[in-house]
C-alpha atoms as a PDB file:
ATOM      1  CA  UNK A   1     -44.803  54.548 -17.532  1.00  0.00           C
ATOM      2  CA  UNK A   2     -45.937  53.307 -20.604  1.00  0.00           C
ATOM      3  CA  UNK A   3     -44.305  50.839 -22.242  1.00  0.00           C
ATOM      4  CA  UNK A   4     -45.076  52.161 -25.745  1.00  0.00           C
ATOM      5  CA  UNK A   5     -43.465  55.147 -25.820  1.00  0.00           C
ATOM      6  CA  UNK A   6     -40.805  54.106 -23.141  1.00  0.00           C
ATOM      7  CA  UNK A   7     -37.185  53.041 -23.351  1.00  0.00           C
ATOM      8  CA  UNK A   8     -35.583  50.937 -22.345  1.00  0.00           C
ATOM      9  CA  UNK A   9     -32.882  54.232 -21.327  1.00  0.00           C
ATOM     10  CA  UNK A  10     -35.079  56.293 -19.453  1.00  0.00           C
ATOM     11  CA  UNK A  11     -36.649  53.623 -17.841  1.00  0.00           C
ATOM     12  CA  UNK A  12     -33.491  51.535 -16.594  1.00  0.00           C
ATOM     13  CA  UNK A  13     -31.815  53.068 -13.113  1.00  0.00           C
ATOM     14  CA  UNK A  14     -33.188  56.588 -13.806  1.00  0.00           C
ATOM     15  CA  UNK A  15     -31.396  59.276 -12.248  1.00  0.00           C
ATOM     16  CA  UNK A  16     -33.981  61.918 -11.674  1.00  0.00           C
ATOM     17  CA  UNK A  17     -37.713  60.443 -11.074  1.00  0.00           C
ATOM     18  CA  UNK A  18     -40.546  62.068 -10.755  1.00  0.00           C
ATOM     19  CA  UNK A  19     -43.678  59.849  -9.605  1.00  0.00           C
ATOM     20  CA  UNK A  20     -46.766  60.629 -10.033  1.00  0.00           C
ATOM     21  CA  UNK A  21     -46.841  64.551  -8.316  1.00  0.00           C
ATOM     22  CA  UNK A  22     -49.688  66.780  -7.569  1.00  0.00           C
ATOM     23  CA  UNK A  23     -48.680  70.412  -6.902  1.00  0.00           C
ATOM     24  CA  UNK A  24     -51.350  72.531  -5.347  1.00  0.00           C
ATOM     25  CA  UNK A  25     -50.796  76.295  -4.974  1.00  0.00           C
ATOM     26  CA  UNK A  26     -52.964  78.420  -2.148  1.00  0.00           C
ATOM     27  CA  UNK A  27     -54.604  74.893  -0.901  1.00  0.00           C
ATOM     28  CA  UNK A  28     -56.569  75.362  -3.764  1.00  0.00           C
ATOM     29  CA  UNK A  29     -55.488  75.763  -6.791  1.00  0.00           C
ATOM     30  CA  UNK A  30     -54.709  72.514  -8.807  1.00  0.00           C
ATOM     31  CA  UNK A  31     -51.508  72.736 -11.549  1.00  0.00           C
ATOM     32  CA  UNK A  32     -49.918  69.066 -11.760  1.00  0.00           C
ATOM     33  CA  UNK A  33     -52.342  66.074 -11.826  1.00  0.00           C
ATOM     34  CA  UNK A  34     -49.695  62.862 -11.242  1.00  0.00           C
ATOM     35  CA  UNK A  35     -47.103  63.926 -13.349  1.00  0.00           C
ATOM     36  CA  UNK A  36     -44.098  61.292 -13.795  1.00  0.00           C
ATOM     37  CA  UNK A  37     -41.035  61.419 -15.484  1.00  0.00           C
ATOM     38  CA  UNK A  38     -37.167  60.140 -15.132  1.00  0.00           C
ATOM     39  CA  UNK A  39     -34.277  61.652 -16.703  1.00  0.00           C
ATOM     40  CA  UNK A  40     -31.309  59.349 -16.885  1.00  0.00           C
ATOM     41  CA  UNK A  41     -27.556  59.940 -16.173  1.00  0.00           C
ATOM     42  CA  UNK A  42     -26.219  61.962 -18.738  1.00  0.00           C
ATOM     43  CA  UNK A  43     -29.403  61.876 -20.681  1.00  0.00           C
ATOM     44  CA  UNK A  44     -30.972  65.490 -22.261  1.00  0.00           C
ATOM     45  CA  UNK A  45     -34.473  65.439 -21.534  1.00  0.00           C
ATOM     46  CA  UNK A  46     -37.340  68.014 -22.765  1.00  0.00           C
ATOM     47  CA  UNK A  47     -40.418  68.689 -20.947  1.00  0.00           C
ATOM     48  CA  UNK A  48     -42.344  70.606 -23.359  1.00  0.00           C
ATOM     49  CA  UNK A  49     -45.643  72.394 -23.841  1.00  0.00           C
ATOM     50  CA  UNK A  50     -47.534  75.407 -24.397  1.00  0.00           C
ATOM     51  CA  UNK A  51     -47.328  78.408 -21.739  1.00  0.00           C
ATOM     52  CA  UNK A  52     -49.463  77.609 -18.892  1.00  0.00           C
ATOM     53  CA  UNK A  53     -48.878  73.831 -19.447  1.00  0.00           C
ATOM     54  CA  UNK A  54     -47.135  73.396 -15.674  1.00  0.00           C
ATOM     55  CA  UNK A  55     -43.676  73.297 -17.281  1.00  0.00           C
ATOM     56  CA  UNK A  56     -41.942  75.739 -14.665  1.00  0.00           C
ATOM     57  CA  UNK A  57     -43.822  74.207 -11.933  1.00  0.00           C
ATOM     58  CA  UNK A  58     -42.609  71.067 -12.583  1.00  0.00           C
ATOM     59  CA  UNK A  59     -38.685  72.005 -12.273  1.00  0.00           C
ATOM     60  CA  UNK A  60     -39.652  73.941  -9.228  1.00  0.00           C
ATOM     61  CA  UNK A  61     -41.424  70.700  -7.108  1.00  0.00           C
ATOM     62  CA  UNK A  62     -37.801  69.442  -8.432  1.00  0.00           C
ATOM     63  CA  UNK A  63     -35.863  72.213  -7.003  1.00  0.00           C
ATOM     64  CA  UNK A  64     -37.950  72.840  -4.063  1.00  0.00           C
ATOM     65  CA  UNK A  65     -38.404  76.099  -4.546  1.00  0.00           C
ATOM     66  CA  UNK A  66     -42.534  75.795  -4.729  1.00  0.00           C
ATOM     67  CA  UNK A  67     -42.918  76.611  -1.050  1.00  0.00           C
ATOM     68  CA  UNK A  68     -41.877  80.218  -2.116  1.00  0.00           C
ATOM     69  CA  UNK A  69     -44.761  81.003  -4.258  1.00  0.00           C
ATOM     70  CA  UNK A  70     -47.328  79.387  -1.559  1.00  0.00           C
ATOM     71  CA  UNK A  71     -47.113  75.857  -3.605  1.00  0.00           C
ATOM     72  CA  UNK A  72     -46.567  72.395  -2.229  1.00  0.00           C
ATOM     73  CA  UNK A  73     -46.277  68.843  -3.842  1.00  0.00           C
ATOM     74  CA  UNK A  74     -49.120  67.107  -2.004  1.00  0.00           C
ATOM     75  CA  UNK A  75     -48.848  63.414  -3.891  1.00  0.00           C
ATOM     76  CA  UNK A  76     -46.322  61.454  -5.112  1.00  0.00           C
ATOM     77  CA  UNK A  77     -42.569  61.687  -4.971  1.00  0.00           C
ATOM     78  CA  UNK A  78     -38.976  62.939  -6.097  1.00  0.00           C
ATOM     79  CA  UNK A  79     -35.643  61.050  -6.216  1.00  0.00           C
ATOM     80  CA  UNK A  80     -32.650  61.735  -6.966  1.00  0.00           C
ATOM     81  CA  UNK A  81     -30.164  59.184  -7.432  1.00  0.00           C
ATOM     82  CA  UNK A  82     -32.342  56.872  -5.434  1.00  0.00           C
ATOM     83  CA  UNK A  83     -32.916  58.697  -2.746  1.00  0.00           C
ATOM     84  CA  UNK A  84     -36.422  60.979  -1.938  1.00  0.00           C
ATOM     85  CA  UNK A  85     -35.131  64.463  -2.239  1.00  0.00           C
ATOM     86  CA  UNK A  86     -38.542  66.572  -2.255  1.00  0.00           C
ATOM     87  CA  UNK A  87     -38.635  67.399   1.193  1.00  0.00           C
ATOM     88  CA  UNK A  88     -34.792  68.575   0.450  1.00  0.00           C
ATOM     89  CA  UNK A  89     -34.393  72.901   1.634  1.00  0.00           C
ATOM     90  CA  UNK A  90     -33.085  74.232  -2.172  1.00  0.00           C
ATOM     91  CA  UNK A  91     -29.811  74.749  -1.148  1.00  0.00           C
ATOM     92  CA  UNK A  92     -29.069  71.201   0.127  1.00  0.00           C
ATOM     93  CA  UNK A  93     -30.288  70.074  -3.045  1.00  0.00           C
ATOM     94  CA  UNK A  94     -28.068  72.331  -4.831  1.00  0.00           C
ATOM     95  CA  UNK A  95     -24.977  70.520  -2.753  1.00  0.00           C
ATOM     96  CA  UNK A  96     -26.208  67.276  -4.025  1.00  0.00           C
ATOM     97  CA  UNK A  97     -25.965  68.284  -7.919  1.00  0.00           C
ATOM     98  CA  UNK A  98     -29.105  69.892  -9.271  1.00  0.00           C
ATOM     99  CA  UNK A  99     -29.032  73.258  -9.609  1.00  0.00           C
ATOM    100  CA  UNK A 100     -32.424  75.545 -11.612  1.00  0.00           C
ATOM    101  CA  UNK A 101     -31.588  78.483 -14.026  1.00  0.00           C
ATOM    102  CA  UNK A 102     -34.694  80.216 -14.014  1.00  0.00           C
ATOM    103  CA  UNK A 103     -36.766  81.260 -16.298  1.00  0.00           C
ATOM    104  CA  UNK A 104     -36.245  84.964 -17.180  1.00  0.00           C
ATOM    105  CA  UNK A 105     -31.982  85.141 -16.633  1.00  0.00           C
ATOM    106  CA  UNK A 106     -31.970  86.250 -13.494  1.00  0.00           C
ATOM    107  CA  UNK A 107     -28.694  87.805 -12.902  1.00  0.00           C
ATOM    108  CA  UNK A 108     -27.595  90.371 -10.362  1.00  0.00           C
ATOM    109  CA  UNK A 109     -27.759  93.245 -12.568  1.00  0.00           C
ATOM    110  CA  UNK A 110     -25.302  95.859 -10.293  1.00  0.00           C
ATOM    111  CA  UNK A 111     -22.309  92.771 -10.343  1.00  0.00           C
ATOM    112  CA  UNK A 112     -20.106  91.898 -12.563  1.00  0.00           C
ATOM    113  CA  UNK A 113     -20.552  89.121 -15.329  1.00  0.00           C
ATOM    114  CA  UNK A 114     -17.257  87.540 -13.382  1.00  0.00           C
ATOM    115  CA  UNK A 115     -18.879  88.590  -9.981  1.00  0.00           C
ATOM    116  CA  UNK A 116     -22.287  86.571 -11.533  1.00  0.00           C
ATOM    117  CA  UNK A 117     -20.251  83.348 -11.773  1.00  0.00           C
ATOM    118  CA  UNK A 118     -18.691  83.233  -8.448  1.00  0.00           C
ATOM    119  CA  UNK A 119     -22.014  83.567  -6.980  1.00  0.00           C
ATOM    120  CA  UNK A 120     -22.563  79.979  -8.218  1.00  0.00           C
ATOM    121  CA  UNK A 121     -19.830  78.459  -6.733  1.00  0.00           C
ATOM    122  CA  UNK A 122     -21.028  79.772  -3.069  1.00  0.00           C
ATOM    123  CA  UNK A 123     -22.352  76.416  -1.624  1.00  0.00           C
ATOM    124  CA  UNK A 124     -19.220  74.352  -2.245  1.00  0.00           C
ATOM    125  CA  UNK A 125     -16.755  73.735  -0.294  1.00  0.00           C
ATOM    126  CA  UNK A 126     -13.484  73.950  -2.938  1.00  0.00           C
ATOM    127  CA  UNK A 127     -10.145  75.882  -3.103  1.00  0.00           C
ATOM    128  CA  UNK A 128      -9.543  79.086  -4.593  1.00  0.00           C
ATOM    129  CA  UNK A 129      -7.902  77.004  -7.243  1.00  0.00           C
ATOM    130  CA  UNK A 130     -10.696  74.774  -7.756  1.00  0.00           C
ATOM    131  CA  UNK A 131     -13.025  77.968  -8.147  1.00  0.00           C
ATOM    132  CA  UNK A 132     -10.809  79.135 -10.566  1.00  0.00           C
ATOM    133  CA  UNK A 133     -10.628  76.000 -12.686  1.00  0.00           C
ATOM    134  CA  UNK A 134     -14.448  75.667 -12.349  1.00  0.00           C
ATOM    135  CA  UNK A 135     -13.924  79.446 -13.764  1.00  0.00           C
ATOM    136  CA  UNK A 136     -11.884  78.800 -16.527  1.00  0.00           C
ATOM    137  CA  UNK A 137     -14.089  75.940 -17.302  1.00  0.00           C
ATOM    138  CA  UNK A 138     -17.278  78.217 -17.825  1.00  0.00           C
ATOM    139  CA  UNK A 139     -15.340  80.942 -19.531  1.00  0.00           C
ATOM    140  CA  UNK A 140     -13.823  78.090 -22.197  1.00  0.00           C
ATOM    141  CA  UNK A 141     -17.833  77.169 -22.864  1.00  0.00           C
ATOM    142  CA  UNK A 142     -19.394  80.644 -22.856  1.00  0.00           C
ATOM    143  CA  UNK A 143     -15.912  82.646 -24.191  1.00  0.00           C
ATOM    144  CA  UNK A 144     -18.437  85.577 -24.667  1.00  0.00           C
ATOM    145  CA  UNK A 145     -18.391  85.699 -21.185  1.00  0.00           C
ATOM    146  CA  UNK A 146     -15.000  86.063 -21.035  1.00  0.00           C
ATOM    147  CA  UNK A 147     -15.090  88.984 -23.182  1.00  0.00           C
ATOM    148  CA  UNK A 148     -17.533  90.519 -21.070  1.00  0.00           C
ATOM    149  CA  UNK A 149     -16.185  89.485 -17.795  1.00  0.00           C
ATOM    150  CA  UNK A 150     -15.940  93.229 -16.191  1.00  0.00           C
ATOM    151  CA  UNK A 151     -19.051  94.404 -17.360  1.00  0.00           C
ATOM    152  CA  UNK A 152     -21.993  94.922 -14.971  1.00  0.00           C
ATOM    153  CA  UNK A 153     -24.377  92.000 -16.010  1.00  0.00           C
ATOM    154  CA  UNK A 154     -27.700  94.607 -16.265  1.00  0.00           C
ATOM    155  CA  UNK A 155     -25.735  95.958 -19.396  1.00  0.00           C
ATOM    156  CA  UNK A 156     -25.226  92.871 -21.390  1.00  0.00           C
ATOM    157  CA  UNK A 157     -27.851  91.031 -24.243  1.00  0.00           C
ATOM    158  CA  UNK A 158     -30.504  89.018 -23.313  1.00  0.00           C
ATOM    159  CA  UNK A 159     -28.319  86.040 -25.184  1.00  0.00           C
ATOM    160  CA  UNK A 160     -25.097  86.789 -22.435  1.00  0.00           C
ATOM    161  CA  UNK A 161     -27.160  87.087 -19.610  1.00  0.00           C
ATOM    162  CA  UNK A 162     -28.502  83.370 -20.468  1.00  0.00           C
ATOM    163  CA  UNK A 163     -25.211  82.625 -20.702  1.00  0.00           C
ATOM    164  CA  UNK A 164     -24.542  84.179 -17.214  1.00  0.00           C
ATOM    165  CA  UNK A 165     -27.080  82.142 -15.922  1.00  0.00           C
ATOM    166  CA  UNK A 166     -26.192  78.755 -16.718  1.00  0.00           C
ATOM    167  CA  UNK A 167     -22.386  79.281 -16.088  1.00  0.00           C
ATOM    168  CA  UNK A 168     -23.546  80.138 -12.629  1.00  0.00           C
ATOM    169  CA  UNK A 169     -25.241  77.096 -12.492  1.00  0.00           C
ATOM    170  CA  UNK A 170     -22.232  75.514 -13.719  1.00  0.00           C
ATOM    171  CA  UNK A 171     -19.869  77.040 -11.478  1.00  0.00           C
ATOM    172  CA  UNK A 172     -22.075  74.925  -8.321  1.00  0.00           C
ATOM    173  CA  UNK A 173     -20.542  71.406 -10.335  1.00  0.00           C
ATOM    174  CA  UNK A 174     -23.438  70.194 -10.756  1.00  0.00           C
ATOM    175  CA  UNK A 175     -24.135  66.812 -11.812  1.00  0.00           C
ATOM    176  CA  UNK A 176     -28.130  67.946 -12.997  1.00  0.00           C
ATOM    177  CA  UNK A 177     -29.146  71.271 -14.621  1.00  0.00           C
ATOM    178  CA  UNK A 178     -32.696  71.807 -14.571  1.00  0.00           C
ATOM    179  CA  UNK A 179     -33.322  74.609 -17.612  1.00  0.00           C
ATOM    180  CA  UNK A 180     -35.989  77.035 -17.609  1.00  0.00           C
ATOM    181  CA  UNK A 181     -37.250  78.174 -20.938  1.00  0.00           C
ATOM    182  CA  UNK A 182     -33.476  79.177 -22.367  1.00  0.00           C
ATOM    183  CA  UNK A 183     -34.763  80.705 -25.751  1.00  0.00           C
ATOM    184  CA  UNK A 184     -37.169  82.759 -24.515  1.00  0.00           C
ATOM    185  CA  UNK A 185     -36.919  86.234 -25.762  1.00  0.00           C
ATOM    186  CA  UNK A 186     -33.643  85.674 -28.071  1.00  0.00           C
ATOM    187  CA  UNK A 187     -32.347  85.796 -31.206  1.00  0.00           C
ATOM    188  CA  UNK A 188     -32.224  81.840 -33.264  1.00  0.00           C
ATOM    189  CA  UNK A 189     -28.985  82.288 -33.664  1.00  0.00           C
ATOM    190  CA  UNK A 190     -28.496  83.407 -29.706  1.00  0.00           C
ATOM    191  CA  UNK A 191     -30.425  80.079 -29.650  1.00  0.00           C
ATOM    192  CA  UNK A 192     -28.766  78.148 -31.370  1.00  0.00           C
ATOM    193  CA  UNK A 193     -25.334  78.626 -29.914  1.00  0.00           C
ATOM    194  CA  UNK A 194     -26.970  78.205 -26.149  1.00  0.00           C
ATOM    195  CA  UNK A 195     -28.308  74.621 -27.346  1.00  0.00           C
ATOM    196  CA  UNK A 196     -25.206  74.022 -28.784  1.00  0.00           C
ATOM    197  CA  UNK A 197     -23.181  74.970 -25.329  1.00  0.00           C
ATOM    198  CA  UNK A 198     -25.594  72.682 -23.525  1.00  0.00           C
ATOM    199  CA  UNK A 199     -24.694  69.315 -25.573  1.00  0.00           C
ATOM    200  CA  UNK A 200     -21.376  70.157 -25.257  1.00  0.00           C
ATOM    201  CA  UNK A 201     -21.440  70.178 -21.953  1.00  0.00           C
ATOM    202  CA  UNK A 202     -23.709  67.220 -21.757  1.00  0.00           C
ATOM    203  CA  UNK A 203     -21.318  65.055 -24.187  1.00  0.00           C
ATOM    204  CA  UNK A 204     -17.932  66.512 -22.227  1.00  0.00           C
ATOM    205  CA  UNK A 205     -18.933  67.116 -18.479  1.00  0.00           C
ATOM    206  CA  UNK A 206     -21.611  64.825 -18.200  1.00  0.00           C
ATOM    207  CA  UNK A 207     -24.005  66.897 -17.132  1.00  0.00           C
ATOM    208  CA  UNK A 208     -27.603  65.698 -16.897  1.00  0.00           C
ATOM    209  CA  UNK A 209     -30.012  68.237 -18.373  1.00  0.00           C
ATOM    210  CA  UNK A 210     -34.023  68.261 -17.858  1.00  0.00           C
ATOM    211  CA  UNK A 211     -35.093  71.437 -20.245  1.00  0.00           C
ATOM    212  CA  UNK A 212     -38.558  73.032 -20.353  1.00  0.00           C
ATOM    213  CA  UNK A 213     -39.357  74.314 -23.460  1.00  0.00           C
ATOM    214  CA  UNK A 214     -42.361  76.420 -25.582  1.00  0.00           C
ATOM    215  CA  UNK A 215     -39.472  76.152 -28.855  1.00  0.00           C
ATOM    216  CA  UNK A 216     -40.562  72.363 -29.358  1.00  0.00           C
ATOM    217  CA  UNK A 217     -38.293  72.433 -32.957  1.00  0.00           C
ATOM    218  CA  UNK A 218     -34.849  73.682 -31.050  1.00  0.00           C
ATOM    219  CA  UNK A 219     -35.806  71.171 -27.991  1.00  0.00           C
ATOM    220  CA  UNK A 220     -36.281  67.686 -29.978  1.00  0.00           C
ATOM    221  CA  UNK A 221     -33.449  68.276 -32.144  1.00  0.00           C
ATOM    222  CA  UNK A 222     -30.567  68.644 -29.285  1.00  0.00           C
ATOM    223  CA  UNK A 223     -32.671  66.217 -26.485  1.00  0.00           C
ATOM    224  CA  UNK A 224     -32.928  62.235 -25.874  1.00  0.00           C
ATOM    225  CA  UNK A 225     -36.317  62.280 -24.522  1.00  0.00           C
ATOM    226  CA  UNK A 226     -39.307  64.350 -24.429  1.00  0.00           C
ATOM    227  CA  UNK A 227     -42.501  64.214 -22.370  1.00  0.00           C
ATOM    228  CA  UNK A 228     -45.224  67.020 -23.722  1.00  0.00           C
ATOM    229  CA  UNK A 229     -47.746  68.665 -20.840  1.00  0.00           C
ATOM    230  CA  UNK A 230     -51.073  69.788 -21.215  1.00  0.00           C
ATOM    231  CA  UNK A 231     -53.079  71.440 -18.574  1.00  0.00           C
ATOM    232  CA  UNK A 232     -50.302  69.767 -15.744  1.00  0.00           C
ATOM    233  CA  UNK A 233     -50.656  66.234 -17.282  1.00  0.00           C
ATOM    234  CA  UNK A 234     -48.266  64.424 -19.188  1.00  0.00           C
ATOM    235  CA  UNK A 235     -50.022  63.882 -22.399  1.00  0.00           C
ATOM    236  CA  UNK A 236     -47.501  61.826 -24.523  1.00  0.00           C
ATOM    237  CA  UNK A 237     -43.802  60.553 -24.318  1.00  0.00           C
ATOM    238  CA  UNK A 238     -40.991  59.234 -26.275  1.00  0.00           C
ATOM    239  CA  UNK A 239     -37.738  59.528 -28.136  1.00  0.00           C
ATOM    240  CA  UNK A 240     -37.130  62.764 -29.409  1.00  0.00           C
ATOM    241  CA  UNK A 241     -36.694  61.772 -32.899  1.00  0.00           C
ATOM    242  CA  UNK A 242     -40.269  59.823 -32.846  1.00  0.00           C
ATOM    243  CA  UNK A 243     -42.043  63.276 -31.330  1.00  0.00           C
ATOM    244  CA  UNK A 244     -40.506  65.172 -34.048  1.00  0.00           C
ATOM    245  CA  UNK A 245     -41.754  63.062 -36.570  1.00  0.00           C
ATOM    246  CA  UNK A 246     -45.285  62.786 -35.337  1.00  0.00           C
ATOM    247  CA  UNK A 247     -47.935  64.688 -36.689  1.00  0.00           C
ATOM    248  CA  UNK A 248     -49.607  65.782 -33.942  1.00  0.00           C
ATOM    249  CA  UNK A 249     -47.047  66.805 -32.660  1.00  0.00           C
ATOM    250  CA  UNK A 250     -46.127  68.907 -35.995  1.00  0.00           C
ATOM    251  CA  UNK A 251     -49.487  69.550 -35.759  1.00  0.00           C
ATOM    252  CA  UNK A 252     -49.835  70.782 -32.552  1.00  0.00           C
ATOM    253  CA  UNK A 253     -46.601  72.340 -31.482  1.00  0.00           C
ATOM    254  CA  UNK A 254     -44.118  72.997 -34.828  1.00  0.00           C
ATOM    255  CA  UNK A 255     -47.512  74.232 -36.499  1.00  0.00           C
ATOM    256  CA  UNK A 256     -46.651  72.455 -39.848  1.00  0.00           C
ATOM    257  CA  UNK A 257     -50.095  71.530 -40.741  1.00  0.00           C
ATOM    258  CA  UNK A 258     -53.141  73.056 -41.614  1.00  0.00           C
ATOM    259  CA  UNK A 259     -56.244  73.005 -39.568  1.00  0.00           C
ATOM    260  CA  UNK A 260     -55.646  73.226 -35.487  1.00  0.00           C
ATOM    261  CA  UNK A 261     -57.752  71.779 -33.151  1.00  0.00           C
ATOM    262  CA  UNK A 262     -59.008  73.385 -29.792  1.00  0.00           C
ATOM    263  CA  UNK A 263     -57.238  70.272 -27.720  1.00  0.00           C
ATOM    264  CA  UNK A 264     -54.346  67.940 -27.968  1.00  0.00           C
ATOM    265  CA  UNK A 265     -56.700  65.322 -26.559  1.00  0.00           C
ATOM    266  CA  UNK A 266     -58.890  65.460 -29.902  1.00  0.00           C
ATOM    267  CA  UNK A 267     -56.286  63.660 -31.536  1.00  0.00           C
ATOM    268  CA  UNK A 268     -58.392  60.218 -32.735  1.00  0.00           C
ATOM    269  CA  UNK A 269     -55.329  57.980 -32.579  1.00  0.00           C
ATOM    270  CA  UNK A 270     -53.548  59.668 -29.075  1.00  0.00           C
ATOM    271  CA  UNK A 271     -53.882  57.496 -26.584  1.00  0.00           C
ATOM    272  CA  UNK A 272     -55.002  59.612 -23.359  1.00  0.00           C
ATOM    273  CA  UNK A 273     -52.653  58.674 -20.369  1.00  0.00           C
ATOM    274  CA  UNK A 274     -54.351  57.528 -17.286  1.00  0.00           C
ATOM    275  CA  UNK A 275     -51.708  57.491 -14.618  1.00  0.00           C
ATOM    276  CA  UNK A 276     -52.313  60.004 -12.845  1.00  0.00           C
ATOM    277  CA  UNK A 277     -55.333  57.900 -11.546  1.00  0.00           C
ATOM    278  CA  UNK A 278     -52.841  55.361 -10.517  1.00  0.00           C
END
């Protein structure tokens, strides 16, 4: 990685790495070209970029769940907690501690909110007592859910079905949540309060968090870290306050300057990254 934009906190005894991937889809069709990336323990990082960037297909070499859309990581390797975990089936991976929320809030739309949540604790091996604090647990983050706890999931908001979806995901005990795109489609305020959950539980559980991310403002302001992708290349890194403050990246991704250009690699003083040649 690049010692510039680096710290010393992502760098040391990362918990997640990512080194150097290429993800092919069909045998053909080139989307990550030697991505890398580490998330520390109980670090909040954001992977950010416009649609189409690779963001999604990045958590899914993570989560193994490529294979399902005809995709495969042909380069490079995954760790978790030091130990290679891309050739992993999903659901072991999920009984090691990183569990995906999708992009989208996929629930099961004919079960119950309450129904929704026990469905995430289905790959553990715990009590009914242990469910049931894990329960409680979600339901003291997201009391919403509560609320809503007998209602049939496909007849909630947008903002409690994303809710839904990362109690779930909670509800596994995991020790990393990879999160899909959790604004998309709702409400700032809906926002907001999600983001808001999600340090909690970083700050209180200790739950590791790797977000993608189109809402660049939201994302900096409640993550560590932040890596931005262009075209399935990381293009730039660093502390989240330091991307926020740089104008290309106002530029580029809070739009808070004037004239655009076509490419973030038009930038005069952005370094381009070369390790995916590595």
């Amino acid at each position: 990685m690049s010692t510039e934009a680096t710290t010393a906190g992502v760098r040391a005894d990362p918990y997640l790495s990512i080194n150097n991937i290429e993800v092919i889809y069909d045998h053909v069709i080139l989307v990550l070209k030697g991505v890398s990336m580490s998330v520390p323990k109980g670090g909040i990082v954001a992977l950010l970029g416009a649609n189409g960037a690779g963001k999604s297909t990045t958590l899914k070499s993570i989560s193994n769940l490529l294979r399902a859309e005809r995709g495969d990581v042909t380069k490079g390797s995954i760790e978790f907690k030091g130990a290679r975990v891309d050739q992993m089936t999903p659901n072991d991976l999920v009984k090691r501690g990183v569990v995906q929320v999708m992009e989208g809030r996929h629930c099961f739309g004919h079960l119950t909110i309450e129904e929704n949540l026990l469905t995430g604790a289905y790959t553990r091996r715990a009590s009914g007592a242990e469910v049931r604090n894990s329960l409680d647990l979600v339901y003291n983050y997201f009391p919403r859910l509560k609320e809503r706890r007998k209602s049939q999931a496909g007849y909630t908001s947008g903002g409690e079905q994303q809710m839904c979806a990362i109690g779930r995901a909670i509800m596994a005990n995991p020790e990393m949540v990879l999160l899909d795109e959790p604004s998309m489609g709702l409400a700032p305020q809906i926002v907001e309060e999600i983001f808001e959950i999600v340090k909690d539980l970083n700050a209180k559980e200790q739950v590791s968090f790797l977000l993608a991310e189109q809402n660049t403002m939201v994302a900096l302001r409640y993550a560590d870290f932040g890596y931005i992708l262009e075209n399935g290349r990381i293009v730039m890194e660093g502390e989240a306050s330091e991307l926020a403050d740089n104008e290309d990246v106002k530029e580029f991704y809070l739009g808070l300057s004037g004239e655009g250009r076509k490419s973030f690699r038009e930038v005069k003083h952005y370094r381009r990254r070369k390790r995916w040649l590595s």
